[in-house]
C-alpha atoms as a PDB file:
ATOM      1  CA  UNK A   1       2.539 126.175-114.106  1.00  0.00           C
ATOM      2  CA  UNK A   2       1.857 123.804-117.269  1.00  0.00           C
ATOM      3  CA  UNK A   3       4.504 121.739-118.462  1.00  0.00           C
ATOM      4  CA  UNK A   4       5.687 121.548-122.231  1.00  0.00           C
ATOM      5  CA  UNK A   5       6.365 117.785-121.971  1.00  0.00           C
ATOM      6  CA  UNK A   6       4.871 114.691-123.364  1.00  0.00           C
ATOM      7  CA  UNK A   7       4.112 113.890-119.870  1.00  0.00           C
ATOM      8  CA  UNK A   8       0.437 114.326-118.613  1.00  0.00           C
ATOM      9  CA  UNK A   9       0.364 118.312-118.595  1.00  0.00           C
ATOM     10  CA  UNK A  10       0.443 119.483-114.975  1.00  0.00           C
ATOM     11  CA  UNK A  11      -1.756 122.355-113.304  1.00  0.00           C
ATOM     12  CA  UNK A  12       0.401 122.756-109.933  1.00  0.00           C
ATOM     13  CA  UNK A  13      -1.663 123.816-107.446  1.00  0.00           C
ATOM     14  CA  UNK A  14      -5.413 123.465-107.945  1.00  0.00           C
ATOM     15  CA  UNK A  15      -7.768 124.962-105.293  1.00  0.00           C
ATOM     16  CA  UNK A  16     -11.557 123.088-105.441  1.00  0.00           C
ATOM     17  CA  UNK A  17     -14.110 125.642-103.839  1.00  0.00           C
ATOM     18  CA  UNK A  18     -16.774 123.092-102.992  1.00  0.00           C
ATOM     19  CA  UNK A  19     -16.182 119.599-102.552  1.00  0.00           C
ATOM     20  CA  UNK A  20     -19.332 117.875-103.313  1.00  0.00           C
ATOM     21  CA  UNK A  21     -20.353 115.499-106.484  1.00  0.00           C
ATOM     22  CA  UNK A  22     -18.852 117.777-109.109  1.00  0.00           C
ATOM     23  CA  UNK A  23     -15.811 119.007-107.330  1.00  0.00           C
ATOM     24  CA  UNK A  24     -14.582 115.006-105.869  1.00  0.00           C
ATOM     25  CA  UNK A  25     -14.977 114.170-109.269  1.00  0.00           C
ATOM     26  CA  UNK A  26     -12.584 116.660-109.957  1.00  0.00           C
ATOM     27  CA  UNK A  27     -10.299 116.145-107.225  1.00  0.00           C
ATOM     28  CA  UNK A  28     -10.140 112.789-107.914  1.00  0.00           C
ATOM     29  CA  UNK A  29      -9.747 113.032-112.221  1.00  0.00           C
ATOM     30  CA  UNK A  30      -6.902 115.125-111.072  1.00  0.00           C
ATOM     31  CA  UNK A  31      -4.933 112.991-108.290  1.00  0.00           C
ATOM     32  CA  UNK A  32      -5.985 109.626-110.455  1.00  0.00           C
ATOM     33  CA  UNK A  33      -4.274 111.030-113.385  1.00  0.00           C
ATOM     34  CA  UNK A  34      -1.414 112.896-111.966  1.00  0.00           C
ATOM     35  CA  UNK A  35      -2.273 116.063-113.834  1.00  0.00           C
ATOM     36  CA  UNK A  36      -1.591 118.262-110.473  1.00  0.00           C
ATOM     37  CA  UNK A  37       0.831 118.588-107.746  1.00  0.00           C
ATOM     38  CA  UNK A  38      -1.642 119.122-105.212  1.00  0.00           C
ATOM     39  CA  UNK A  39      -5.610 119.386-104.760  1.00  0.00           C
ATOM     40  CA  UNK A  40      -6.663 121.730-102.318  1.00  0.00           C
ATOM     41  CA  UNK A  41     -10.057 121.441-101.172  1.00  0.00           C
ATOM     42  CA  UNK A  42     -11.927 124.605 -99.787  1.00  0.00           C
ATOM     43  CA  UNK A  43     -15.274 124.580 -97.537  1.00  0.00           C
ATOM     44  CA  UNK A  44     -17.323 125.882 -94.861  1.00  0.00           C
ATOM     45  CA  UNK A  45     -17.113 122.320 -93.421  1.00  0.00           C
ATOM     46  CA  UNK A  46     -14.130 120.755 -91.746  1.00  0.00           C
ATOM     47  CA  UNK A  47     -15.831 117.475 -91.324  1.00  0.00           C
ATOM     48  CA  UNK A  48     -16.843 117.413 -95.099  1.00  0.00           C
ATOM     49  CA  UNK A  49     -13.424 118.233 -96.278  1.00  0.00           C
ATOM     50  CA  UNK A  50     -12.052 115.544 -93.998  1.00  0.00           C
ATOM     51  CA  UNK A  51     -14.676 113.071 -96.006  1.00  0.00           C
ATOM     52  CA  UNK A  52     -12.860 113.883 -98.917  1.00  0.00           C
ATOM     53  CA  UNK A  53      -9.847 113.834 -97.848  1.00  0.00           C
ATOM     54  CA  UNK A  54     -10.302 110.265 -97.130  1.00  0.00           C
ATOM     55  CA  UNK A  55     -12.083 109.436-100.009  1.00  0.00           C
ATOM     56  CA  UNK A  56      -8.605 110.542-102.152  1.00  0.00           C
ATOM     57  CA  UNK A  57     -10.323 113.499-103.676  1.00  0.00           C
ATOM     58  CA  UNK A  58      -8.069 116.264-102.225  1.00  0.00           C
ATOM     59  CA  UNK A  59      -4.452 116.398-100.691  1.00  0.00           C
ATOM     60  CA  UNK A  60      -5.447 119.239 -97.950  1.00  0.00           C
ATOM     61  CA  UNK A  61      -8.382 120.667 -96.647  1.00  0.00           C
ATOM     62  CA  UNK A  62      -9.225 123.703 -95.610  1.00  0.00           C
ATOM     63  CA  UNK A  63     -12.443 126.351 -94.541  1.00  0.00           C
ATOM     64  CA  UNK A  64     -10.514 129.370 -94.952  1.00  0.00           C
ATOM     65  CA  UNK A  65     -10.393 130.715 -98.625  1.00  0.00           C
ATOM     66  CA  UNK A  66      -7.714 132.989 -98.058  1.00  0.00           C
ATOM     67  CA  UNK A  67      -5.429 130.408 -96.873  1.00  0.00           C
ATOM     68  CA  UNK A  68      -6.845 128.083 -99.758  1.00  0.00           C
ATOM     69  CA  UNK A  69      -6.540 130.187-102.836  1.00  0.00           C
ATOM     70  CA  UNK A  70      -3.310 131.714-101.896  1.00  0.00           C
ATOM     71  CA  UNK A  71      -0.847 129.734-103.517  1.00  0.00           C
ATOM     72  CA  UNK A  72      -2.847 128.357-105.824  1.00  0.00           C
ATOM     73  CA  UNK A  73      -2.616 128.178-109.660  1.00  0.00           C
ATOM     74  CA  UNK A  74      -5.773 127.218-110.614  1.00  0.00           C
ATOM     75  CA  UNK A  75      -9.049 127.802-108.975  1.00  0.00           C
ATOM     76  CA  UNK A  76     -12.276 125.890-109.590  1.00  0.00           C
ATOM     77  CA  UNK A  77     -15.214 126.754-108.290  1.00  0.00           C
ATOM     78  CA  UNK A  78     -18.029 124.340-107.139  1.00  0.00           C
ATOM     79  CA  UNK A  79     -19.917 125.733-105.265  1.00  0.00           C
ATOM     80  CA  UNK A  80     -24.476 126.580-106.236  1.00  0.00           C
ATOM     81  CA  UNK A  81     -24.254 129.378-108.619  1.00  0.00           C
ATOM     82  CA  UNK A  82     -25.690 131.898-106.110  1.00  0.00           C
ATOM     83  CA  UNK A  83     -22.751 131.407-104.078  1.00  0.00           C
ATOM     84  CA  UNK A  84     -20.299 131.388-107.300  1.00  0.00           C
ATOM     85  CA  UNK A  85     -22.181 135.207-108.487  1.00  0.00           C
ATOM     86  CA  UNK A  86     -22.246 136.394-104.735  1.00  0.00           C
ATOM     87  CA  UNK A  87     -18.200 135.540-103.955  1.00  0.00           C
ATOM     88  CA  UNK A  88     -16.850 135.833-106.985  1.00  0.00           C
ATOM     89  CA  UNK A  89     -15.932 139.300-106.977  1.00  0.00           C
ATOM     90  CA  UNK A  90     -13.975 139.104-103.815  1.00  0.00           C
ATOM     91  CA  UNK A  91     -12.631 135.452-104.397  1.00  0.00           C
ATOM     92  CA  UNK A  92     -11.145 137.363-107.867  1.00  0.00           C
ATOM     93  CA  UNK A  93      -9.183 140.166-105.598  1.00  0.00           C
ATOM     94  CA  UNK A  94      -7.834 136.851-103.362  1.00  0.00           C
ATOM     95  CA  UNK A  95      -5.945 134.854-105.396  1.00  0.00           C
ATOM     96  CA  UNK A  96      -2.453 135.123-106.419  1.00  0.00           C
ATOM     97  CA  UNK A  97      -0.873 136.859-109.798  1.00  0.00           C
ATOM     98  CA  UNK A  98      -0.630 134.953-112.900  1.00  0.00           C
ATOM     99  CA  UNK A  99      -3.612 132.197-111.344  1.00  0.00           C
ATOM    100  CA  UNK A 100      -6.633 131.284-113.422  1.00  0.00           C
ATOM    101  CA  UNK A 101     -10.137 130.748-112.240  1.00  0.00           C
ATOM    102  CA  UNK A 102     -12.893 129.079-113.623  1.00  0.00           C
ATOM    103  CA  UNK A 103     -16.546 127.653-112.542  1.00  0.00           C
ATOM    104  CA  UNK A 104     -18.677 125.053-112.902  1.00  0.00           C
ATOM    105  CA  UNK A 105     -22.316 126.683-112.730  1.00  0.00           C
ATOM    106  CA  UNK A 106     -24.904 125.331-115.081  1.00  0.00           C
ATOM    107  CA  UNK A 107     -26.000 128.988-116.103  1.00  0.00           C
ATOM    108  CA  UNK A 108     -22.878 131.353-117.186  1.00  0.00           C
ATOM    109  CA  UNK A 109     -24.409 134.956-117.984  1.00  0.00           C
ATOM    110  CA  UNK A 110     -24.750 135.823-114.750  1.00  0.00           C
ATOM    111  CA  UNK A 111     -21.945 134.416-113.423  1.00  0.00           C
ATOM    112  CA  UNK A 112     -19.727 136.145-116.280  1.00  0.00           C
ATOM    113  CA  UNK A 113     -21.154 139.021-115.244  1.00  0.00           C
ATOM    114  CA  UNK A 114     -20.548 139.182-112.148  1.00  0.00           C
ATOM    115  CA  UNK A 115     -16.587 138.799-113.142  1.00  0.00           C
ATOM    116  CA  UNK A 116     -16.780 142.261-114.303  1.00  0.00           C
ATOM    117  CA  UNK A 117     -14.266 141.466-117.289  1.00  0.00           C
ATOM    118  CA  UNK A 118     -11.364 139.805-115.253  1.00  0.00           C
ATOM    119  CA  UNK A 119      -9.188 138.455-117.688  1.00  0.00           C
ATOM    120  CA  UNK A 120      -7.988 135.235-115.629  1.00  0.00           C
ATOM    121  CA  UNK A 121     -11.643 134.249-115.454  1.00  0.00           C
ATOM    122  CA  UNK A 122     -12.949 131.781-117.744  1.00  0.00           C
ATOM    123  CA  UNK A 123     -16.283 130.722-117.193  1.00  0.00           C
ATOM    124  CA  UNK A 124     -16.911 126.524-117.295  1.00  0.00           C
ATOM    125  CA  UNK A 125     -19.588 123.937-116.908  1.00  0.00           C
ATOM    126  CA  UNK A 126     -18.728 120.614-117.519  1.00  0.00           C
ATOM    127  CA  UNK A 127     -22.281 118.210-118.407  1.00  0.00           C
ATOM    128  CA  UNK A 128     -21.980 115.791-116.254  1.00  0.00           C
ATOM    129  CA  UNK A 129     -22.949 114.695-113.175  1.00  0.00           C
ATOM    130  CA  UNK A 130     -27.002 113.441-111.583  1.00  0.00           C
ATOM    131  CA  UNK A 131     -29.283 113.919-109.376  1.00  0.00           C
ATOM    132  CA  UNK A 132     -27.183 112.646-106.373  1.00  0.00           C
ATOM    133  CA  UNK A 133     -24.789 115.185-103.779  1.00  0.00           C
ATOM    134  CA  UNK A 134     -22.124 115.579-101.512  1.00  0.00           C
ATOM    135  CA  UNK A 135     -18.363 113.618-102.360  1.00  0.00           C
ATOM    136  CA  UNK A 136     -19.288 110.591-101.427  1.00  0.00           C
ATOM    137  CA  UNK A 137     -21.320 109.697-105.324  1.00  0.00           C
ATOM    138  CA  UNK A 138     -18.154 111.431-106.641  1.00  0.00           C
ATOM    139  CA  UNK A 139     -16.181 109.630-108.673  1.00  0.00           C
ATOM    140  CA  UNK A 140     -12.712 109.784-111.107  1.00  0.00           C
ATOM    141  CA  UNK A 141     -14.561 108.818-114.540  1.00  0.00           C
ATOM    142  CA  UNK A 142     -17.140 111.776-114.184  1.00  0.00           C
ATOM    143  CA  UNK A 143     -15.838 113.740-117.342  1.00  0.00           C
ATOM    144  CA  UNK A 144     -15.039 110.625-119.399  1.00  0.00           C
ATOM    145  CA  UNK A 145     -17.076 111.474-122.948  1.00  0.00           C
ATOM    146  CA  UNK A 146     -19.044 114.168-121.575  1.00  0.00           C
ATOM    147  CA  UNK A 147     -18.987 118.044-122.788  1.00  0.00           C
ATOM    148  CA  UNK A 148     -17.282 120.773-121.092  1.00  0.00           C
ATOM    149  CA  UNK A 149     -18.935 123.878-122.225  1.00  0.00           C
ATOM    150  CA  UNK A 150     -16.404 127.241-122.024  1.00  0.00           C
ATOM    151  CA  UNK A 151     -17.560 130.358-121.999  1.00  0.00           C
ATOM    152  CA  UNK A 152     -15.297 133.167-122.572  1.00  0.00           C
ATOM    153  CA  UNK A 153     -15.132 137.005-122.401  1.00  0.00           C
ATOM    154  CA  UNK A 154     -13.846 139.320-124.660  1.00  0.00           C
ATOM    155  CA  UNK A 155     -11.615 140.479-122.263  1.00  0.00           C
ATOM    156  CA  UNK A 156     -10.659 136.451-121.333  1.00  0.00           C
ATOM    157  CA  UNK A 157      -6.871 136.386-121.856  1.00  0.00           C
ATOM    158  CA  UNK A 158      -6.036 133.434-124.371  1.00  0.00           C
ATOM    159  CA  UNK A 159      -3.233 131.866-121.696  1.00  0.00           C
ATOM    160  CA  UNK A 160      -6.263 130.996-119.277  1.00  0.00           C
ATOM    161  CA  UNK A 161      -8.655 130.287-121.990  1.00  0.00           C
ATOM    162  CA  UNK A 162      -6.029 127.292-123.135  1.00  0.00           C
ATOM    163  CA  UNK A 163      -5.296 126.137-119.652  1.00  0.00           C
ATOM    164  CA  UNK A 164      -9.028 125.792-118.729  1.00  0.00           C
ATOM    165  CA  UNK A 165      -9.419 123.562-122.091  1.00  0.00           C
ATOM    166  CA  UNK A 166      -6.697 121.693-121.335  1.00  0.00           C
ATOM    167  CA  UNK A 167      -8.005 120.884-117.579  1.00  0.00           C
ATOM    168  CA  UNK A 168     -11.206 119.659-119.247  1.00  0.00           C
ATOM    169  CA  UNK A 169      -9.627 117.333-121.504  1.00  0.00           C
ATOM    170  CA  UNK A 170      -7.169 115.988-120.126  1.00  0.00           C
ATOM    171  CA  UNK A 171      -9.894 114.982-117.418  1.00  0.00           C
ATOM    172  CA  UNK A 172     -11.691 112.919-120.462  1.00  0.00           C
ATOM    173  CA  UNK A 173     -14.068 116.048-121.814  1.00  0.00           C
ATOM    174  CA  UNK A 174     -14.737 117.469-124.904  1.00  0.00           C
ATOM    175  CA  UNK A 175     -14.584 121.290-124.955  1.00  0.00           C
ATOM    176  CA  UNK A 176     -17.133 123.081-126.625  1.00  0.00           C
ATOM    177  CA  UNK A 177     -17.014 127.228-126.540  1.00  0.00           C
ATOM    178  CA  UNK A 178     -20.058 129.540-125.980  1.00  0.00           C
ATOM    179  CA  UNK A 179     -20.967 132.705-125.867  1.00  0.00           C
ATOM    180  CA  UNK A 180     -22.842 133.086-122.260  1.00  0.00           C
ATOM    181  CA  UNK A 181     -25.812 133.880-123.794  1.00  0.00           C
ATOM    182  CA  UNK A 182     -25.895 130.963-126.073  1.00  0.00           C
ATOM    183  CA  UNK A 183     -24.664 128.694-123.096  1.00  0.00           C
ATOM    184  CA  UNK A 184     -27.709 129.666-121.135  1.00  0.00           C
ATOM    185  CA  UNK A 185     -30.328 129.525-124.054  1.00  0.00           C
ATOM    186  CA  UNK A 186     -29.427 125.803-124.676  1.00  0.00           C
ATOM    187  CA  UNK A 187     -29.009 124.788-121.223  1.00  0.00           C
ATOM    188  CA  UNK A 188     -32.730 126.257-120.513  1.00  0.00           C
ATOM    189  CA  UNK A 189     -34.334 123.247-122.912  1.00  0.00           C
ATOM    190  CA  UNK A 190     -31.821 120.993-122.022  1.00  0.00           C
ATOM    191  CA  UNK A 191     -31.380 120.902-118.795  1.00  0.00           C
ATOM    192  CA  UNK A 192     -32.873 123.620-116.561  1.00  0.00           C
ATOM    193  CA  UNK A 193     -36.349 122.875-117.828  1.00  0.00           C
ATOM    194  CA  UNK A 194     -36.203 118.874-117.771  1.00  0.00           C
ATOM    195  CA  UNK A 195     -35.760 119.839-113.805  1.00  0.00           C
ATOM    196  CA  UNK A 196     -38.713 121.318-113.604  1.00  0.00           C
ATOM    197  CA  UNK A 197     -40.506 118.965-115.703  1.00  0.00           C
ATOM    198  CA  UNK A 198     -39.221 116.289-113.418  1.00  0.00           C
ATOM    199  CA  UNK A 199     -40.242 118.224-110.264  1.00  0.00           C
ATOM    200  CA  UNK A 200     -43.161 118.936-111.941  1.00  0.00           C
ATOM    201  CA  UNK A 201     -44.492 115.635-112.650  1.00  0.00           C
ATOM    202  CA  UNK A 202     -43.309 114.029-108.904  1.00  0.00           C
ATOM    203  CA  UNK A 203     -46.234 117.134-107.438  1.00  0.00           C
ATOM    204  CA  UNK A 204     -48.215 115.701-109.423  1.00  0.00           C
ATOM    205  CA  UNK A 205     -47.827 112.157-109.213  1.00  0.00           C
ATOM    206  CA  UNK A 206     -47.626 112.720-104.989  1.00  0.00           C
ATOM    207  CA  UNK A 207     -51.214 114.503-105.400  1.00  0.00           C
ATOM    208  CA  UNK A 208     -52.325 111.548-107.204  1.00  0.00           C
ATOM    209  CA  UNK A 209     -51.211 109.182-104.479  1.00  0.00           C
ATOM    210  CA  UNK A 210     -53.148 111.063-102.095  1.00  0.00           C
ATOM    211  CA  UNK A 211     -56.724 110.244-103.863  1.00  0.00           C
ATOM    212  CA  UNK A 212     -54.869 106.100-104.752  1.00  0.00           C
ATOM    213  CA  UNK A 213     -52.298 105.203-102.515  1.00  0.00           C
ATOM    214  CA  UNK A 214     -51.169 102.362-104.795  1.00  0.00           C
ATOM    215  CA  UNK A 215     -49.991 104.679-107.274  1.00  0.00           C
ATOM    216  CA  UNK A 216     -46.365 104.269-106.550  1.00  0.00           C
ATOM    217  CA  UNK A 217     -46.803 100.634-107.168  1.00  0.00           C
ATOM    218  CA  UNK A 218     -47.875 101.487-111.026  1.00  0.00           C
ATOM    219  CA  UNK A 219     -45.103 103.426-112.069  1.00  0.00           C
ATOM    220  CA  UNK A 220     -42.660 101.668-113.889  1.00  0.00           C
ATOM    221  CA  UNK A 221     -39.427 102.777-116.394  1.00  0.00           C
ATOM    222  CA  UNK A 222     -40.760 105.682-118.405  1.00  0.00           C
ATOM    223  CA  UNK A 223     -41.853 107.508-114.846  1.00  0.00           C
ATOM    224  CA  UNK A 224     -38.257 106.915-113.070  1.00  0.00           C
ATOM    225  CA  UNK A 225     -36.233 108.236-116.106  1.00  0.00           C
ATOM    226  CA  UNK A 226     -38.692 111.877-116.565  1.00  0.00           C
ATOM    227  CA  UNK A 227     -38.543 112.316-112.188  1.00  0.00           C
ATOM    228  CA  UNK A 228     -34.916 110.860-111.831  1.00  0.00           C
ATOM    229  CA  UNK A 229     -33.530 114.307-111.592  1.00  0.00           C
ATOM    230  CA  UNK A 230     -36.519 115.335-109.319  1.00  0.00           C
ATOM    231  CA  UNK A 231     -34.429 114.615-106.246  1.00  0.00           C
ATOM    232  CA  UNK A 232     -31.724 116.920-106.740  1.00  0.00           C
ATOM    233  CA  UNK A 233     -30.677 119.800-104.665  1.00  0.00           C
ATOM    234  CA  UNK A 234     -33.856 122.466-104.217  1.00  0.00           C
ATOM    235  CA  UNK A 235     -31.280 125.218-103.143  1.00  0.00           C
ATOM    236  CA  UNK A 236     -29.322 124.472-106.593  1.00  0.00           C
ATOM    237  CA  UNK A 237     -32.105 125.020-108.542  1.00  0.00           C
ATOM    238  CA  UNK A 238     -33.489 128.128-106.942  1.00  0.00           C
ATOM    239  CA  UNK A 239     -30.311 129.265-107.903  1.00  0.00           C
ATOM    240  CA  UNK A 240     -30.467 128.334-111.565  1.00  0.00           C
ATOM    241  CA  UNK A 241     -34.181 129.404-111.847  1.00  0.00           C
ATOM    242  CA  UNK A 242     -33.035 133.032-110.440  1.00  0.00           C
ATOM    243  CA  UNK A 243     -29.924 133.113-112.330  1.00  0.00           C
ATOM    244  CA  UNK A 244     -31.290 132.028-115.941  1.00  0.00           C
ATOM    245  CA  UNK A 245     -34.646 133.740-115.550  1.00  0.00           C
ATOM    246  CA  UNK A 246     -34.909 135.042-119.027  1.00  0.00           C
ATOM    247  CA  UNK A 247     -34.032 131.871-120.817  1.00  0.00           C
ATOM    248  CA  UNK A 248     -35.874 129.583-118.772  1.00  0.00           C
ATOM    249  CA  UNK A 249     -39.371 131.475-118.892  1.00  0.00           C
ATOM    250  CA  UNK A 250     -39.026 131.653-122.461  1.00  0.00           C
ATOM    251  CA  UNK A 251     -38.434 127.828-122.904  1.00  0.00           C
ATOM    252  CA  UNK A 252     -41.873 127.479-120.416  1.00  0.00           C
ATOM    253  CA  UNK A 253     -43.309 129.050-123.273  1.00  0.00           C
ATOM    254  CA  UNK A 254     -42.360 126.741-125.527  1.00  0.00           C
ATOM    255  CA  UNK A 255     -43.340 124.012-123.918  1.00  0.00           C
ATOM    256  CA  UNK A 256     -47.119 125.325-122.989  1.00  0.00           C
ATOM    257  CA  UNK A 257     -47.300 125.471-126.612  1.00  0.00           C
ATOM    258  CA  UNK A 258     -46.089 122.257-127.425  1.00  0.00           C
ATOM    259  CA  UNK A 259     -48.906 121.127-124.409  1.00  0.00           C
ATOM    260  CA  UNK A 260     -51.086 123.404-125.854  1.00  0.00           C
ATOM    261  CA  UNK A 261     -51.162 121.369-129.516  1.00  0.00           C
ATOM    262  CA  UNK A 262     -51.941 118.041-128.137  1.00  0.00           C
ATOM    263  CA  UNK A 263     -53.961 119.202-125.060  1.00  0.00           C
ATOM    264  CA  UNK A 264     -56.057 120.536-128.405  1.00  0.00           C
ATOM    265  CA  UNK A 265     -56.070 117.559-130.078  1.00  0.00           C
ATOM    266  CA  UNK A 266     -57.059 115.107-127.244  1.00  0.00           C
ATOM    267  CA  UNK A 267     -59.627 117.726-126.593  1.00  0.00           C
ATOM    268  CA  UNK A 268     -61.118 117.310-129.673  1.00  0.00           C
ATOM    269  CA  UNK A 269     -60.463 113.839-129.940  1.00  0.00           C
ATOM    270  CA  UNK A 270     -58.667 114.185-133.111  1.00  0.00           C
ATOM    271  CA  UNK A 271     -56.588 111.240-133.713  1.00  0.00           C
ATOM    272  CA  UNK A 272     -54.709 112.380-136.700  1.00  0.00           C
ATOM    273  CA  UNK A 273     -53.431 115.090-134.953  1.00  0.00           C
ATOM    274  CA  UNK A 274     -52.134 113.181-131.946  1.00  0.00           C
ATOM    275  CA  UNK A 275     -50.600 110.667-133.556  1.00  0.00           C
ATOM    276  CA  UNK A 276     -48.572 113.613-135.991  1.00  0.00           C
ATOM    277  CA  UNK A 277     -47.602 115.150-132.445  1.00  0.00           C
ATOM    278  CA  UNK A 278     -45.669 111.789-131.103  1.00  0.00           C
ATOM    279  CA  UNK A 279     -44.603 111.152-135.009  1.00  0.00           C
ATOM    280  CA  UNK A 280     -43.042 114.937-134.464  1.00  0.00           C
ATOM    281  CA  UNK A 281     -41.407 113.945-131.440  1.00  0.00           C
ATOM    282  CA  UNK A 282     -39.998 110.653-132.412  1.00  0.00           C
ATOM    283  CA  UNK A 283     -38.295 111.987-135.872  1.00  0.00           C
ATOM    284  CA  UNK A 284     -36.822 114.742-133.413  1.00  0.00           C
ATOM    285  CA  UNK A 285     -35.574 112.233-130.866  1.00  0.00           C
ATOM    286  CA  UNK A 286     -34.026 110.049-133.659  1.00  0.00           C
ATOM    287  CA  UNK A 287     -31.962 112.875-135.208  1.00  0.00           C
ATOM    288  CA  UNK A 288     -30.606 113.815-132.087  1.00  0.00           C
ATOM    289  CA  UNK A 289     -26.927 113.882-131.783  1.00  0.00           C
ATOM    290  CA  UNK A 290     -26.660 112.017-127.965  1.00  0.00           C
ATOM    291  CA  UNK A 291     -29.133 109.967-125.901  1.00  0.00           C
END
């Protein structure tokens, strides 16, 4: 299945489950770069997978997963994590000996849980990707510079474990291995919360509009960057709400405290205070590592 060559390594068969944003982007990384012999693209929609399929981000598709895993080598799956935790069990018992599987879901405890130990799984999510859906936004560069997080069991066997790293770099990632637990913790402050923020603020601002209709017309920069992400998928973040419960309430908490100190402050009209808050924030934001 991988080559030993100085040639591009190559992954034989790969099976996409899901061929929206994330898993075009793959399709395509992978045709674009020769790094598999074929893409096979698995859906519920013929129509969809025909999209791709003319877009150049699969080489067959198909909306029966039996057919579609069976001679595959590698397995990715795309799909909302609800659907990745719900089929995962039975997509483990379809797919050929020897093949290894791996996800992209933005929250991994669950989903490594619901793996039950398999030692060809290895869970994945790759940071990348906006607020935009479905394979036409997808694109070959997707992965270029961005970090593939890996999350392994302890039962993960060290043969899948390297392909799956090698699949993320050779698509332009950097690999970066988790524990599950860790994975979600991070990804609740992140990324999981930022959503919310983002929804959060867009309720409000709507409200808003209702009392001054012009309000749209006064937002400018700062309010498209924090709502940007405010028109992703509602179903996809049900999901990660459900599936990260733990981690996310506890970074809610954080961040009513973090309210709470300037919501003090401004109360009390203390301008020391406010001004050390932002001065807080802006050391933090300069000694972060990206953006």
């Amino acid at each position: 299945m991988i080559s030993n060559s100085h040639f591009p390594v190559q992954f034989g068969t790969v099976a996409i489950v899901g061929v929206g944003l994330i898993g075009g982007s793959l399709g395509m990384a992978l045709k674009a770069r020769r790094l598999a012999d074929r893409v096979i693209g698995v859906g519920r929609s013929q129509e969809r997978l025909n999209a791709a399929l003319a877009l150049g981000a699969i080489d067959l598709g198909l909306t029966d997963l039996s057919e579609g895993l069976a001679e595959a080598d590698v397995i990715v799956l795309c799909t909302t994590v609800g659907h990745i935790i719900g089929t995962l069990p039975e997509t483990l018992t379809q797919v050929k000996s020897g093949a290894v599987v791996t996800d992209v879901g933005s929250t991994k405890g669950a989903i490594m849980a619901a793996a039950h130990g398999n030692a060809r799984f290895v869970g994945g999510h790759p940071m990348a990707g906006s607020e935009q859906t479905g394979v036409e936004a997808a694109t070959p560069y997707l992965f270029e510079e961005a970090t593939w997080a890996i999350t392994p069991s302890a039962a993960t066997d060290p043969d899948a474990l390297h392909i799956v790293e090698m699949l993320a770099r050779e698509v332009g990632a950097t690999t970066l291995t988790l524990s599950p637990g860790a994975h979600d913790a991070m990804l609740a402050v992140t990324s999981h919360l930022p959503h919310v923020l983002a929804s959060a603020l867009m309720r409000q601002a709507a409200a808003v509009q209702g009392i001054y209709a012009e309000t749209d017309q006064l937002s400018a920069g700062s309010f498209a960057d924090a709502t940007r992400v405010a028109a992703s998928s509602p179903e996809l973040w049900r999901d990660v709400c459900l599936s990260n419960r733990d981690a996310l309430l506890a970074a809610f908490s954080g961040f009513r405290a973090e309210l709470a100190v300037l919501e003090a402050a401004v109360a009390a009209g203390d301008a020391s205070a406010i001004e050390a808050f932002f001065a807080a924030g802006a050391q933090a934001k300069r000694g972060w590592g990206k953006f």
